[in-house]
N, C-alpha and C. Protein backbone atom coordinates (compact mmCIF):
# COMPACT_ATOMS: atom_id res chain seq x y z
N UNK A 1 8.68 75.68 75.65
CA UNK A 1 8.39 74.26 75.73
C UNK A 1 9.68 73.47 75.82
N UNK A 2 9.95 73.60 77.28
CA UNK A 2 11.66 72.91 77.21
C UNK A 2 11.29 71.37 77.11
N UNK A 3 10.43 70.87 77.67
CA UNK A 3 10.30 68.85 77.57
C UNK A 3 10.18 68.42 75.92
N UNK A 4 9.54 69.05 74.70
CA UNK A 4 9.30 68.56 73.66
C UNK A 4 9.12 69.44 72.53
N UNK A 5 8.65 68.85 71.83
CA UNK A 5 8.21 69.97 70.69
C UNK A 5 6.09 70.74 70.98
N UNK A 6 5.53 69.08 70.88
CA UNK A 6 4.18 69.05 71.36
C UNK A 6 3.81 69.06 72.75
N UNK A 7 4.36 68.89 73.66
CA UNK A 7 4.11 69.07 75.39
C UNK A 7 3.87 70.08 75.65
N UNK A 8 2.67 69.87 76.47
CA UNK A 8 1.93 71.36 77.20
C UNK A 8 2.25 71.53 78.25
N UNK A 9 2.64 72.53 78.95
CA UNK A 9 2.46 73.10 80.28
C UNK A 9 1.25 73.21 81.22
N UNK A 10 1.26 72.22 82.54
CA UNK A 10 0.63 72.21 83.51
C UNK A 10 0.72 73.15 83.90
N UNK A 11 -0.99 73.79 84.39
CA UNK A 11 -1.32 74.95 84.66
C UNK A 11 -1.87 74.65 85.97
N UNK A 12 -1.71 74.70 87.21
CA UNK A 12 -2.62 75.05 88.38
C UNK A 12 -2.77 75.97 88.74
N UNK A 13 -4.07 76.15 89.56
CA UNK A 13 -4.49 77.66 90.24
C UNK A 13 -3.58 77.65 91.71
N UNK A 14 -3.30 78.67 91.92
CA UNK A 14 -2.69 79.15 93.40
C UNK A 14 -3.55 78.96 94.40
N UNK A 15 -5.21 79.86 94.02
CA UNK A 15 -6.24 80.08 94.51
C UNK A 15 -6.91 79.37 94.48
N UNK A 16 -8.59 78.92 95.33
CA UNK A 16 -9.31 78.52 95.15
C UNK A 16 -9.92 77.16 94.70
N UNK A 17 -11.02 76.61 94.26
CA UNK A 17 -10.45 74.95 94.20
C UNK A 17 -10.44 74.46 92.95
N UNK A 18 -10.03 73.38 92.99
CA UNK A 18 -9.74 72.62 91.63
C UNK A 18 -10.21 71.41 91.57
N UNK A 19 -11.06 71.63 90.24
CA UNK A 19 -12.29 70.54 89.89
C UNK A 19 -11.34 70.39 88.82
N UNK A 20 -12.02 68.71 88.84
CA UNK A 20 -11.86 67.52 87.66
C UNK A 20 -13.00 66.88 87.70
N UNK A 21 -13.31 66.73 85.68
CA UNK A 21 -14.50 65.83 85.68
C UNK A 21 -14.06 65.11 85.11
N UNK A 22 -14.06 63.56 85.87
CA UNK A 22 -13.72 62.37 85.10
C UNK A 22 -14.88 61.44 85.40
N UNK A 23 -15.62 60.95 83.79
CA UNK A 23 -16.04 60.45 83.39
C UNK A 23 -15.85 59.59 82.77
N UNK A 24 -16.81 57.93 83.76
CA UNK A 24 -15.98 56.67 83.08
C UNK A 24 -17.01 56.62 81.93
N UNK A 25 -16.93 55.50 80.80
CA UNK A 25 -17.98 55.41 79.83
C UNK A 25 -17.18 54.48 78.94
N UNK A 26 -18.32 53.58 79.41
CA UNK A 26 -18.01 52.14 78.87
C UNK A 26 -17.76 52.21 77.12
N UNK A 27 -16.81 51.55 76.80
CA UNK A 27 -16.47 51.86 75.04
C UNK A 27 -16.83 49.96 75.05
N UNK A 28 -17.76 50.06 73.92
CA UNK A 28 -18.34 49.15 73.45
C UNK A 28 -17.67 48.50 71.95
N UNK A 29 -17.46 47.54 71.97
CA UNK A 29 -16.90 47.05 70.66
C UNK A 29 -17.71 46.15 69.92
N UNK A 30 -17.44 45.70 68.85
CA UNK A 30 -17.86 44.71 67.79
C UNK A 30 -17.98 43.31 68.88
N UNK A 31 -18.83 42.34 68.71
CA UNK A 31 -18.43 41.07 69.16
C UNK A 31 -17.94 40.49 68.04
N UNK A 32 -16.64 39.52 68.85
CA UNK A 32 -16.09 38.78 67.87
C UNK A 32 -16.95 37.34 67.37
N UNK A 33 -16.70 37.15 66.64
CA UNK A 33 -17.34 35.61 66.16
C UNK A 33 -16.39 34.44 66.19
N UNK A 34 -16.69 33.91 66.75
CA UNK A 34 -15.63 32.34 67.42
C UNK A 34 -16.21 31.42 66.64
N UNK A 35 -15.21 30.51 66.05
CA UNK A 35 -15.17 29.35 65.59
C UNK A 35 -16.65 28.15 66.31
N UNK A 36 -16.94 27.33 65.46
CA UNK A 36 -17.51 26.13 66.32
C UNK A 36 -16.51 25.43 66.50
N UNK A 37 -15.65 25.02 66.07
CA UNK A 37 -14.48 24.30 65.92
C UNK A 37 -13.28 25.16 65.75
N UNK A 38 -12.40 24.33 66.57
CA UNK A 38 -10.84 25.21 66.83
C UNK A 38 -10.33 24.23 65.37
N UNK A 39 -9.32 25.14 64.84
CA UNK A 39 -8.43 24.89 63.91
C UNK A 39 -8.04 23.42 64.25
N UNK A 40 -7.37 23.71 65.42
CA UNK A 40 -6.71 22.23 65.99
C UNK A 40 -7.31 21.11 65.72
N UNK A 41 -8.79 21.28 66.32
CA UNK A 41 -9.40 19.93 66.54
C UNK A 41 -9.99 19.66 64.76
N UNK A 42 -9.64 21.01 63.81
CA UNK A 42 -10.33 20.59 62.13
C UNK A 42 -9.02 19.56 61.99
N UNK A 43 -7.38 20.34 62.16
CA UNK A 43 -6.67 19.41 61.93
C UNK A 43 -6.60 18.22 61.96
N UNK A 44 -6.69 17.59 63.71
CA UNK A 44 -6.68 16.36 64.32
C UNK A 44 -8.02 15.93 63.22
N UNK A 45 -9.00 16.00 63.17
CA UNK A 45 -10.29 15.35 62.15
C UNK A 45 -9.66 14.98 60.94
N UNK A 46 -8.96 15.84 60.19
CA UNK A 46 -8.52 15.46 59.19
C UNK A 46 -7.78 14.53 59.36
N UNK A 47 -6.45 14.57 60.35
CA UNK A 47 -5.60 13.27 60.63
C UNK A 47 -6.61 12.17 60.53
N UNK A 48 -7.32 12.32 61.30
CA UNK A 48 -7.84 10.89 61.60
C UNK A 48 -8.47 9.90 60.26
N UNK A 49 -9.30 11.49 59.69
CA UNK A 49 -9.87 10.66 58.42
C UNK A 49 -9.53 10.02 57.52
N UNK A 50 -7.90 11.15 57.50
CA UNK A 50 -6.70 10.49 56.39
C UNK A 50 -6.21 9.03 56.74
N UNK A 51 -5.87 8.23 58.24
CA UNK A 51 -5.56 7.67 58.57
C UNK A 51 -6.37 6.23 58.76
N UNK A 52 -7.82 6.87 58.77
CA UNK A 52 -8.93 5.38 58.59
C UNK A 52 -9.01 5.33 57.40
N UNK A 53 -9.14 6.01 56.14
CA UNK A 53 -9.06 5.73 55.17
C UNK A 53 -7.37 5.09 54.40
N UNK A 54 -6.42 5.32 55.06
CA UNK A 54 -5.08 4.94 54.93
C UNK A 54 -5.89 3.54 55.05
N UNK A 55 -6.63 2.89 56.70
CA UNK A 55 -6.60 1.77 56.80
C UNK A 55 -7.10 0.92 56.09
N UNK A 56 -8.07 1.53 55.54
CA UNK A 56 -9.48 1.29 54.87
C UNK A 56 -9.54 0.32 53.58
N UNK A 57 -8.27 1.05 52.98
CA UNK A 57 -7.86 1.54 51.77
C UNK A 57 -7.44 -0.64 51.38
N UNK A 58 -6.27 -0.69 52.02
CA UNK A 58 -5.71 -2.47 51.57
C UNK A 58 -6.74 -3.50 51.82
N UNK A 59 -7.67 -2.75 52.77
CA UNK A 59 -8.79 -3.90 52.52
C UNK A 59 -9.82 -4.03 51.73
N UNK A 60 -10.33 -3.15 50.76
CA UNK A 60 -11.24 -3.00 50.11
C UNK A 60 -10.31 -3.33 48.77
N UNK A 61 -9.31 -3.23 48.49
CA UNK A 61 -8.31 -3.83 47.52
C UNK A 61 -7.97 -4.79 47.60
N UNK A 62 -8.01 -5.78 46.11
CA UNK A 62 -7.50 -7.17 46.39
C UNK A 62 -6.19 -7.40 46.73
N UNK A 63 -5.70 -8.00 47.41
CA UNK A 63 -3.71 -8.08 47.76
C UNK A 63 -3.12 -8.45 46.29
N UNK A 64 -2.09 -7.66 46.30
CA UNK A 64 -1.26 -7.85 44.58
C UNK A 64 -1.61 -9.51 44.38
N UNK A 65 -1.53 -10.09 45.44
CA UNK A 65 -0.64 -12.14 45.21
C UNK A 65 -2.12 -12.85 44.43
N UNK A 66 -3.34 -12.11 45.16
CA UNK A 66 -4.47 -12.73 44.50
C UNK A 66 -4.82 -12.78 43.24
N UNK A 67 -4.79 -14.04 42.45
CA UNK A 67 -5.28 -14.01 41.50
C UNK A 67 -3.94 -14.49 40.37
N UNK A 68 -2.50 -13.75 41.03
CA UNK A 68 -1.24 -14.20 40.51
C UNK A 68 -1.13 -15.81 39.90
N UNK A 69 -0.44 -16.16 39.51
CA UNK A 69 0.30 -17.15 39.60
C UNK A 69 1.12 -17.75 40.72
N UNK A 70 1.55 -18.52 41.51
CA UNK A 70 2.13 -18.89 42.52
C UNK A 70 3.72 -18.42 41.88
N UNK A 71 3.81 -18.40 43.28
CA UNK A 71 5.73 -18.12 42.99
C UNK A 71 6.26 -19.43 42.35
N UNK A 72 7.31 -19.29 41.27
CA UNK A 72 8.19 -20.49 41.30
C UNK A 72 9.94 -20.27 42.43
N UNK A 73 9.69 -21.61 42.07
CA UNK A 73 10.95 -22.33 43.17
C UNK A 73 12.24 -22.79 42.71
């Protein structure tokens, strides 16, 4: 075995003919299961929610000045 340790030697006949059976056969796998939603677009949702509620947020709160005392001069 001069090519390797595990390498076999190709054997052909001199004589007579030479059959091969090759057989295709479909290999079947698991289906994968896909998201309804891409990561991306959970991200971007979250941005957004964080960001209307950012807006949300100073208006449903009274402004510090209300209710204060006026500035003095």
């Amino acid at each position: 075995m001069p090519e390797g340790t595990g390498a076999l030697r190709e054997v052909l006949p001199k004589q007579g003919q030479l059959a091969m059976e090759d057989t295709a056969a479909m290999v079947l796998c698991k289906p994968k299961i896909l998201p309804l939603k891409s990561v991306s677009l959970e991200k971007l949702e979250k941005l957004q929610r964080a960001a209307l509620e950012a807006a949300q947020a100073p208006e449903a709160a009274p402004p510090p000045s209300a209710g204060a005392a006026p500035p003095r001069q």
